[in-house]
Protein backbone atom coordinates (compact mmCIF):
# COMPACT_ATOMS: atom_id res chain seq x y z
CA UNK A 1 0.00 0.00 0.00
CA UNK A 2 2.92 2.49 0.59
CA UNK A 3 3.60 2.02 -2.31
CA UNK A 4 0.98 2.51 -4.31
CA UNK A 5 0.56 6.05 -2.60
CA UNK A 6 3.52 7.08 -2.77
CA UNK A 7 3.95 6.09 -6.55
CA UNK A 8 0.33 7.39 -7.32
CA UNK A 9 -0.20 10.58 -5.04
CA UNK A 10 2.94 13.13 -6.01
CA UNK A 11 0.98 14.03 -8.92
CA UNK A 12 -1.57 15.76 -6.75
CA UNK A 13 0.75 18.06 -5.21
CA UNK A 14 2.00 21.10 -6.40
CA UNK A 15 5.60 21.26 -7.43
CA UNK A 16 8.07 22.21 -4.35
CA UNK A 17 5.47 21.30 -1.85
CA UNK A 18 6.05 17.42 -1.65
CA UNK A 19 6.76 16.30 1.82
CA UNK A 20 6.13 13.44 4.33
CA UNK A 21 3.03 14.89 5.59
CA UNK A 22 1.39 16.30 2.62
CA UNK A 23 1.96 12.29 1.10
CA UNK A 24 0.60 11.37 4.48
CA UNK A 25 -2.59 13.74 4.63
CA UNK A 26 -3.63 12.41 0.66
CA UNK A 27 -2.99 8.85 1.96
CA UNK A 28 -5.59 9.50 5.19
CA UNK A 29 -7.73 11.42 3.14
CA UNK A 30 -8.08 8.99 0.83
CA UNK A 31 -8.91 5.89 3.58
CA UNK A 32 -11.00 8.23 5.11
CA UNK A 33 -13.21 9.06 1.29
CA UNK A 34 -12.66 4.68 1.04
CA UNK A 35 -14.25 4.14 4.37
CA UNK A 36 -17.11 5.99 3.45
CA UNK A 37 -18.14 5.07 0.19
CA UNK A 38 -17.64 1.00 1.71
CA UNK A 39 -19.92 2.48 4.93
CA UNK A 40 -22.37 3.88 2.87
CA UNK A 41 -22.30 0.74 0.27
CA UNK A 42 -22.77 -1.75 2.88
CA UNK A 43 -25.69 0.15 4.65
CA UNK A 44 -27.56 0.13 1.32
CA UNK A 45 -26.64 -3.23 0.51
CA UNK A 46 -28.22 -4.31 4.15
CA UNK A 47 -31.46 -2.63 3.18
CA UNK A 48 -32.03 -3.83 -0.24
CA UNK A 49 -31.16 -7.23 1.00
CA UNK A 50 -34.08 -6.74 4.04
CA UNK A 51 -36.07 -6.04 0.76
CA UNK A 52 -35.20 -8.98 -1.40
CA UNK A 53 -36.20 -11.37 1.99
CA UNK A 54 -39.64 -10.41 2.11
CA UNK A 55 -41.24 -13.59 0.87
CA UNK A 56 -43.36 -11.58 -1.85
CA UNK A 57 -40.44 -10.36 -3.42
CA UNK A 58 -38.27 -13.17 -2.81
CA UNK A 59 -41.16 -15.57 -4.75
CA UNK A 60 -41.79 -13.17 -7.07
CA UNK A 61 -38.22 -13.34 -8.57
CA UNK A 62 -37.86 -17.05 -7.91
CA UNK A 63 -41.44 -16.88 -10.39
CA UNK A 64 -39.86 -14.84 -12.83
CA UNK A 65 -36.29 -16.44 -12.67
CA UNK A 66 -38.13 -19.57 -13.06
CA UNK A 67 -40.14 -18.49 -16.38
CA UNK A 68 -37.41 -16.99 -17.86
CA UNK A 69 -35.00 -20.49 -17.40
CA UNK A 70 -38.83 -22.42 -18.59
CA UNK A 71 -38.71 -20.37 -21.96
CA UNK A 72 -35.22 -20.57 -22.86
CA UNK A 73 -35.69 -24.22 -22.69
CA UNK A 74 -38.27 -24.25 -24.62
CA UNK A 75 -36.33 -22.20 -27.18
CA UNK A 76 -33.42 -24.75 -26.82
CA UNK A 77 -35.79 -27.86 -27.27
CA UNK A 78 -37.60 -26.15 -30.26
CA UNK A 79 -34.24 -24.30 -32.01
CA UNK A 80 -33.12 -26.17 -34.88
CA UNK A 81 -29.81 -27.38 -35.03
């Protein structure tokens, strides 16, 4: 991981300003941005999966899924070769 930051990150700073700490600061700020996107990804994530449990939903798709795979193999058994 060092790096990566320190190989990708001098190209944000301004010319003459590169230092320990300024590399340091872009490396925290940039765990700090990744922690929340991945926060805020897995808190949606947990509600659409709360969603998809219901048991309407979740035999609704397992009725559509189920059409879908029915009528591809019907186009498979009636496709000529």
């Amino acid at each position: 991981m060092a790096v990566f930051f320190s190989s990708l990150l001098p190209q944000f700073i301004t010319r003459g300003y590169a230092s320990f700490e300024t590399l340091l600061m872009l490396g925290l700020l940039f765990n700090a941005m990744t922690l929340g996107w991945l926060t805020g990804y897995a808190l949606v994530v947990a509600r659409v999966g709360d969603v998809l449990r219901r048991h309407r939903v979740r035999r609704t798709m397992q009725t559509i899924t189920g059409l879908a795979l029915v009528g591809l193999g019907l186009r498979l058994a009636t496709e000529r070769r």
